[in-house]
Protein backbone atom coordinates (compact mmCIF):
# COMPACT_ATOMS: atom_id res chain seq x y z
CA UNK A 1 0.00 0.00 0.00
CA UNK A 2 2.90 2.23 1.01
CA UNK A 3 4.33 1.48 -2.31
CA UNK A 4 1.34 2.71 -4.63
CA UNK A 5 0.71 5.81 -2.41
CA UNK A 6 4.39 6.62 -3.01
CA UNK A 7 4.17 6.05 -7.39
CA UNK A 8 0.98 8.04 -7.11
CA UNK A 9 2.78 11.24 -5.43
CA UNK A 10 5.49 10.52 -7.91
CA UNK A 11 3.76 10.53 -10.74
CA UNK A 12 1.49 13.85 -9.24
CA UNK A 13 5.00 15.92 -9.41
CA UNK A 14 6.02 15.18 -12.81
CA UNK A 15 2.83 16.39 -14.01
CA UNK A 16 3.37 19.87 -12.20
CA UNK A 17 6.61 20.16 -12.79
CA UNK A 18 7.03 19.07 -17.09
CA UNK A 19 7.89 21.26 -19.75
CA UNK A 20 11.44 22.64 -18.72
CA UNK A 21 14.37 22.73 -20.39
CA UNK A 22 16.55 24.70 -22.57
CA UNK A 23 15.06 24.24 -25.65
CA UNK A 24 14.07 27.07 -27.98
CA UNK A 25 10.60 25.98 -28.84
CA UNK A 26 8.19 23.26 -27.12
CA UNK A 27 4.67 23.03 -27.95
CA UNK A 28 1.95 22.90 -25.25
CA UNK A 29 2.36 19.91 -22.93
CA UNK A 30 -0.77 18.17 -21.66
CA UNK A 31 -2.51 18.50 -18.50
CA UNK A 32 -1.60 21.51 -15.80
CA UNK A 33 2.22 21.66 -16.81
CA UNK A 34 4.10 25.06 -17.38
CA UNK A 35 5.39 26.27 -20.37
CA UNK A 36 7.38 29.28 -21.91
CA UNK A 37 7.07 29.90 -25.67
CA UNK A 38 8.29 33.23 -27.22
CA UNK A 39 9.34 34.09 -31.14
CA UNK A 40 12.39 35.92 -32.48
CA UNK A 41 12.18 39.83 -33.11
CA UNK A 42 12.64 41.77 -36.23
CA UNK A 43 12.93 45.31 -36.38
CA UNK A 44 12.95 47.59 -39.88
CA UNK A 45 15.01 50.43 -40.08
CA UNK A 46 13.91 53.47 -39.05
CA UNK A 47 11.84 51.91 -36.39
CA UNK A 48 12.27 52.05 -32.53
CA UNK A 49 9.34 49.84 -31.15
CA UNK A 50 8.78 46.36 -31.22
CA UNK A 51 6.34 43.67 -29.94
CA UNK A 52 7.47 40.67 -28.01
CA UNK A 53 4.90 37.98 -27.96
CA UNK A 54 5.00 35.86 -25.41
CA UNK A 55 3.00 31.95 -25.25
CA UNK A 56 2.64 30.92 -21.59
CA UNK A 57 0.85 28.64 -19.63
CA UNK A 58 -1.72 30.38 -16.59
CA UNK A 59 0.56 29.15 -14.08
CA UNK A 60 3.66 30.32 -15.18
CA UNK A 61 5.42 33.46 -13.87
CA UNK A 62 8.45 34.84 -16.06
CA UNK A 63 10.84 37.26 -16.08
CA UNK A 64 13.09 39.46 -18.98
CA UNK A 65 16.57 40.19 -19.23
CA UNK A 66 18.94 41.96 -21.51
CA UNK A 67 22.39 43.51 -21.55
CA UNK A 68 23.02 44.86 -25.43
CA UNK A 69 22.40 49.29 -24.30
CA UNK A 70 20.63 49.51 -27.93
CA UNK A 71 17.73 47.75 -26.11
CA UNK A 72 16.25 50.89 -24.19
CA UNK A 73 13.55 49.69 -22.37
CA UNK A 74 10.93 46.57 -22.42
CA UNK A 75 7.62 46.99 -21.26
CA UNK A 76 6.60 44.94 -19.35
CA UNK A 77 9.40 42.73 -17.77
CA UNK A 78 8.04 40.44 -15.65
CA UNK A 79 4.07 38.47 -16.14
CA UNK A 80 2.50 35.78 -15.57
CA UNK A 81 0.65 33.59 -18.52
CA UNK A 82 0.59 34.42 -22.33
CA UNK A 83 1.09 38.58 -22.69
CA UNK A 84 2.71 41.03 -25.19
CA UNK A 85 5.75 42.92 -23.95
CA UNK A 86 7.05 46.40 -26.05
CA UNK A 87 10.49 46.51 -27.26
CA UNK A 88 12.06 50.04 -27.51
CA UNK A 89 15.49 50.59 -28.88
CA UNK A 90 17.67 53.40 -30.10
CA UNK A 91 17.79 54.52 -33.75
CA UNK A 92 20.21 51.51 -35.66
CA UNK A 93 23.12 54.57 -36.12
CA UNK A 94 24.17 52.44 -39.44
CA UNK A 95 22.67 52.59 -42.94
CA UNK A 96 25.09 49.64 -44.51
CA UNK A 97 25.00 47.11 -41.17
CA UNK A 98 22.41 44.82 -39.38
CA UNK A 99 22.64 44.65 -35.82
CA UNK A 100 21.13 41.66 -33.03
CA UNK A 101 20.86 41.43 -29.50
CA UNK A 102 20.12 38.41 -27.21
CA UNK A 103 16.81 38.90 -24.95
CA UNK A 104 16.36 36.29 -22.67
CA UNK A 105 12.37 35.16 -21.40
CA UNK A 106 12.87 32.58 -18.47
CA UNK A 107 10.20 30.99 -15.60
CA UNK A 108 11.45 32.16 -11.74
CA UNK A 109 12.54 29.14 -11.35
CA UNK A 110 15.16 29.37 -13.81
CA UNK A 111 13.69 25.67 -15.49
CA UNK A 112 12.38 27.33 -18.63
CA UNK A 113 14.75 29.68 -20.62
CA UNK A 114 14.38 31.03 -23.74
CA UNK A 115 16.56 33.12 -25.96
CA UNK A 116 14.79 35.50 -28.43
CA UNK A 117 16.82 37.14 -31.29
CA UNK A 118 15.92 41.04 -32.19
CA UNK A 119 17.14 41.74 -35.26
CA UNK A 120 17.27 45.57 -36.55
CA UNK A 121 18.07 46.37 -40.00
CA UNK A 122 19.53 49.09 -41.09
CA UNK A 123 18.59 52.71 -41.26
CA UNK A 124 17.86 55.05 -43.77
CA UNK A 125 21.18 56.65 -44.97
CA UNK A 126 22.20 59.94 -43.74
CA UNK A 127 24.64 62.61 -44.97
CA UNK A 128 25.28 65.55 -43.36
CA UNK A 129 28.30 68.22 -43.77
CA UNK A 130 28.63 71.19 -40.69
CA UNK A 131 29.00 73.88 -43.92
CA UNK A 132 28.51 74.09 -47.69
CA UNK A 133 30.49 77.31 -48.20
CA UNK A 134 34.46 77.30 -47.07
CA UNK A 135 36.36 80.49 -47.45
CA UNK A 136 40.37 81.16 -47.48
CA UNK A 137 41.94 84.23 -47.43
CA UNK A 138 44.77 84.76 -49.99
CA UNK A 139 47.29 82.94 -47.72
CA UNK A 140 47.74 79.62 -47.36
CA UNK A 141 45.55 78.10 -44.65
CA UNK A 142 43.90 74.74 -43.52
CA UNK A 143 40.28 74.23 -42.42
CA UNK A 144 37.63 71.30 -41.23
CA UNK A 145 34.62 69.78 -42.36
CA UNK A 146 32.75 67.56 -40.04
CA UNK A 147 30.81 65.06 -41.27
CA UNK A 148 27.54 63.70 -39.90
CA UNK A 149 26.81 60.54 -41.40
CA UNK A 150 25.54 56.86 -41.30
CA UNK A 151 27.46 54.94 -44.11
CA UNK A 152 30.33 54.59 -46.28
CA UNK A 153 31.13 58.12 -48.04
CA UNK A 154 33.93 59.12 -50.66
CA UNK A 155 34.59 62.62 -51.62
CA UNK A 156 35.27 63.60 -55.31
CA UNK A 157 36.49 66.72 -56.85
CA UNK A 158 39.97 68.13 -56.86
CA UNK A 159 42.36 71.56 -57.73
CA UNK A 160 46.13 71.66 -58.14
CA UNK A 161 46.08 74.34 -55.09
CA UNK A 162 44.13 72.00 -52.88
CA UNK A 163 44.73 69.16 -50.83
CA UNK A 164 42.38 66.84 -48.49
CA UNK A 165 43.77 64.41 -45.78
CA UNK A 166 41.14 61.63 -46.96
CA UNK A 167 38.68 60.73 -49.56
CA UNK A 168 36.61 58.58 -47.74
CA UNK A 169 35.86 57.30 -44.45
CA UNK A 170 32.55 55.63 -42.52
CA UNK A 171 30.31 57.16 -40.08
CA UNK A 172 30.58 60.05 -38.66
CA UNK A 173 34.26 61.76 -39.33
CA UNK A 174 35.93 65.11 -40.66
CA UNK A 175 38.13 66.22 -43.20
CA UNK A 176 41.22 68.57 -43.58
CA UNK A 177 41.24 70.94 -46.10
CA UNK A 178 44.16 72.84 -47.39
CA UNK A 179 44.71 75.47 -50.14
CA UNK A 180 48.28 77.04 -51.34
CA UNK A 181 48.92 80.66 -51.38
CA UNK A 182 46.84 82.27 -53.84
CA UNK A 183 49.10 84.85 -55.66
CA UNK A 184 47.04 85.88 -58.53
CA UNK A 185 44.47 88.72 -58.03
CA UNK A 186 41.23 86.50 -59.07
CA UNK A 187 39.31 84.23 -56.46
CA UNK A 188 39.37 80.78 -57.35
CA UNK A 189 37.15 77.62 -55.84
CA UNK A 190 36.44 74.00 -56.10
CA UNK A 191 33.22 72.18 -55.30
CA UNK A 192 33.75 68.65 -53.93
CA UNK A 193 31.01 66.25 -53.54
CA UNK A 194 30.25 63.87 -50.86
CA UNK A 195 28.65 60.73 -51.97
CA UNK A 196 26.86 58.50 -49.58
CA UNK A 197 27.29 54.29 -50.18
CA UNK A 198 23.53 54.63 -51.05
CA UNK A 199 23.81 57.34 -53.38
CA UNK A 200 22.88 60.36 -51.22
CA UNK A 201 24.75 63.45 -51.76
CA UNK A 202 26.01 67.04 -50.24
CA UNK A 203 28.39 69.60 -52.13
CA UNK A 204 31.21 71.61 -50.46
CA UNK A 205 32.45 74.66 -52.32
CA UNK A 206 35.85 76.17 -51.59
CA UNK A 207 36.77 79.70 -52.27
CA UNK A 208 39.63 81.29 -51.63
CA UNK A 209 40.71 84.80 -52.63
CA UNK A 210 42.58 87.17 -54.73
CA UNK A 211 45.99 88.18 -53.56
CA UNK A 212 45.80 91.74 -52.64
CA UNK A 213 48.72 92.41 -50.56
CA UNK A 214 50.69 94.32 -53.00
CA UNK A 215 47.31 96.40 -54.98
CA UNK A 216 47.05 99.31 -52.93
CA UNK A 217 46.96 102.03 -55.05
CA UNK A 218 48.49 105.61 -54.87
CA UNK A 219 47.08 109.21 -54.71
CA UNK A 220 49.43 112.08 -56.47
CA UNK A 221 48.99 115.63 -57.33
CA UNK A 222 47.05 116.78 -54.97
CA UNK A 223 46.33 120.67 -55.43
CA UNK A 224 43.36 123.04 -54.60
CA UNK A 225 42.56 126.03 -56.90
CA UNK A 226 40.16 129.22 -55.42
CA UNK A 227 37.15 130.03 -57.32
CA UNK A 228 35.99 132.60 -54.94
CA UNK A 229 35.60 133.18 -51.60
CA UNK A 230 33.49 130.31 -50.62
CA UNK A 231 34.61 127.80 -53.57
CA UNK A 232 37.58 125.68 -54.23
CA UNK A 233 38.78 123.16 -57.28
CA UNK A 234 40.41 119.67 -55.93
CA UNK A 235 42.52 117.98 -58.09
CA UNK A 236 44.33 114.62 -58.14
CA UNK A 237 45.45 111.64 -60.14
CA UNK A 238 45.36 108.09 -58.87
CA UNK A 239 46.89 104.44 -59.99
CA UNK A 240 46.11 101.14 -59.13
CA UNK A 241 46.76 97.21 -60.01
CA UNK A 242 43.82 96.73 -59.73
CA UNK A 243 40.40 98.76 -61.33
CA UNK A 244 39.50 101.40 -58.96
CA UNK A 245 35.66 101.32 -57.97
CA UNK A 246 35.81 104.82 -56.06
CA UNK A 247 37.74 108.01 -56.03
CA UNK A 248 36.91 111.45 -54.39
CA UNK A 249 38.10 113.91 -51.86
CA UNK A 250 37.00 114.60 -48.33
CA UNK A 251 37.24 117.76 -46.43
CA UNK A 252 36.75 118.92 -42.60
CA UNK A 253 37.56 121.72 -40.50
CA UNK A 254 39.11 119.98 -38.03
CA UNK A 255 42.17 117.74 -39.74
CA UNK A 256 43.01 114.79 -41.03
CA UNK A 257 39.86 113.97 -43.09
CA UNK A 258 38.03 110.71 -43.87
CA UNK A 259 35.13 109.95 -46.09
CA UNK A 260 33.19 109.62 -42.73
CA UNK A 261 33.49 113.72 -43.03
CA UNK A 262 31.93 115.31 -45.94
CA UNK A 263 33.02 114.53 -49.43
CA UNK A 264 32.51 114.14 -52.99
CA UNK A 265 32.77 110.63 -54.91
CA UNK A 266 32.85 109.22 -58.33
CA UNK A 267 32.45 105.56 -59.32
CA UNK A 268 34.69 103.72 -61.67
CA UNK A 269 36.49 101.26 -63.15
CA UNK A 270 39.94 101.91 -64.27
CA UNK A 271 42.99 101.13 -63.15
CA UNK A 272 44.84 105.28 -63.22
CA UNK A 273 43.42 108.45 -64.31
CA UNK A 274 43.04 112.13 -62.94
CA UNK A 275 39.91 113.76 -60.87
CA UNK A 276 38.67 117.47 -60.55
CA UNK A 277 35.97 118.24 -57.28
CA UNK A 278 34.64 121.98 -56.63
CA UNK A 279 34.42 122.51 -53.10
CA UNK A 280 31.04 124.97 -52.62
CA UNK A 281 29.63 126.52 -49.94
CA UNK A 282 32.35 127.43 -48.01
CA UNK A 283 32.28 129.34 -44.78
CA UNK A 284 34.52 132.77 -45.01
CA UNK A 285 37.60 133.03 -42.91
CA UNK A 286 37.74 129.39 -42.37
CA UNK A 287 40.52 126.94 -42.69
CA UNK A 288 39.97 123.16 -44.56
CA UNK A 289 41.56 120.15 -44.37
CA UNK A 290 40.94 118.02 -47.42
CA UNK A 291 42.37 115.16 -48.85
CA UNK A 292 42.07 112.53 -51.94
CA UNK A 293 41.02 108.93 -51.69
CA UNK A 294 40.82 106.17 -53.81
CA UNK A 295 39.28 102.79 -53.22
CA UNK A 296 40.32 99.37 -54.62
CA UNK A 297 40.17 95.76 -54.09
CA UNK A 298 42.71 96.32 -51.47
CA UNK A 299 40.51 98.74 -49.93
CA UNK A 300 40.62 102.46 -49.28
CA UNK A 301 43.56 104.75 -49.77
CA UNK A 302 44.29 108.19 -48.58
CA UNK A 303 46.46 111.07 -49.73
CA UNK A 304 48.35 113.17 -47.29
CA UNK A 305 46.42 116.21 -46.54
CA UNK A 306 46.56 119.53 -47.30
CA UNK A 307 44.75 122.49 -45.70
CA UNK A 308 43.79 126.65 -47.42
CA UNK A 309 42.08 129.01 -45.47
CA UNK A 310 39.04 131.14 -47.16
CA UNK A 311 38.59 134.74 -46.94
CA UNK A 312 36.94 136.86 -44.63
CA UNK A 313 34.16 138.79 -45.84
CA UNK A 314 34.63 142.52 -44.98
CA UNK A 315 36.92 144.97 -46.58
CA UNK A 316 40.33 144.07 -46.78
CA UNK A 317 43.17 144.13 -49.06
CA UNK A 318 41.32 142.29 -52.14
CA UNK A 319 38.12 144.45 -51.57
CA UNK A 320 37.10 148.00 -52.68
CA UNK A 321 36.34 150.00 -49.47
CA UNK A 322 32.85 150.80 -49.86
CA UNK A 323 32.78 154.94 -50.17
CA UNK A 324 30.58 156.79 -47.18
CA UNK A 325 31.49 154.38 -44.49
């Protein structure tokens, strides 16, 4: 009797306890027993959610696990029965690579594991350059361009005066670039283009300047002529390397004018040539400061200055003394 009562228990906690193991899949046992089923993951591109489903028995408590940091967060991790669990993860950072992880759905008792694969592909390519425009003075110089990407990128495009430290690279990167001394006077550029594996695109356009270092012009000649007491002519003549775009003269009563005082301008285009201004409106008995200026690719350029004094209006030396007074 003792022996039956003993198979009978026996055979009572097999029943409960069936269904472990390591195994990946399992159907449904008969009877009461436990049992874990869950199915691998697959995540598009672009995407950041998941569902996990997970096949349990009622009796059946269960708990999730991860270590890959990609894996954000999984909602819920711990149930009891069959349930659906979210899987969020960060953006896949790669356009050209797939990426897994291991997440592991087990009983509490540790006699049911299972190991579910999440698979993300990869992401939509991405190109993305911290400038389009990249500007040198004359001299020589070296800049950066950083590079925000997801894939493989090459870089085409090329000058004799410039030089890159790569042509391609993966990811996110930068890039030297280096121009020679420009010594002619005209601005020159160069428009490389960044190609992504997947065909995307972005342009970078170098530009680097004229030489102007020795294209200051000069001022000569300076004179002024009286045409009466509250006029004066200014002349001057002027040469440049380079076309002149402005010429005048400037005047104060205080010294050393600028064109921030009052003047007179022309526009223009040539490279020498000689300038008249009339002066008008002057006050009587007053001393000028006025000088010629000429401005240029180089920028602006002064003559020394000169100063004349106007006469006074009342009888003097150059006037007829009116008769009665």
């Amino acid at each position: 009797m003792k022996e039956r009562i003993l198979f009978l228990f026996c055979t009572l906690l097999l029943v409960a306890c069936g269904g472990g193991g390591d195994d990946g899949g399992g159907g449904t046992p008969s009877g009461g027993s436990e049992y874990l089923n869950v199915s691998n993951v697959d995540i598009p591109g672009g995407n950041t959610t998941a569902t996990l489903i997970i096949n349990a028995s009622q009796n059946c408590d269960w708990i999730i696990t991860w270590s890959e940091p990609w894996i954000r967060s999984i909602n819920p991790t711990k149930g009891r029965g069959s349930q659906n669990a979210t899987i969020t993860v960060s953006l896949n950072p790669s356009s050209t690579a797939t990426r897994t992880a291991v997440v592991r759905v087990s009983n509490t008792s540790g006699s049911i594991v299972r190991d579910v694969t999440v698979t993300q592909s990869p992401n939509t390519e991405s190109l993305e350059l911290s400038m389009s425009t990249m500007n040198f003075t004359s001299a020589a110089g070296s800049q950066d361009v950083t590079i925000t990407s997801n894939t493989h990128w090459t870089i085409s495009g090329s000058a004799s005066w410039m030089s890159l430290n790569k042509t391609e690279g993966d990811d996110n990167g930068s890039v030297r670039v280096t121009v020679e001394a420009n010594t002619s006077k005209s601005e020159r550029e160069v428009v490389l283009t960044f190609r992504g594996s997947g065909g995307i695109t972005q342009q970078l356009t170098i530009k680097q300047e004229g030489d102007t270092s020795t294209q200051k012009p000069t001022v000569a000649g300076l004179n002024v002529r009286y045409d009466d007491k509250t006029s004066a002519v200014v002349s001057f003549s002027y040469s440049s390397s380079v076309p002149v775009t402005e010429y005048g003269v400037c005047y104060n009563t205080t010294g050393q004018p600028t064109i921030n005082d009052t003047h007179l301008s022309e526009t223009g285009s040539a490279t020498q040539g000689s300038a008249s201004f009339t002066l008008t409106n002057l006050a009587y008995g007053t001393t000028y400061y006025v000088c010629a200026y000429v401005v240029s690719a180089a920028g602006i350029q002064y003559s020394d200055p000169i100063s004349f004094t106007t006469v006074n209006d009342w009888p003097g030396g150059d006037d007829n003394v009116t008769p009665g007074i």
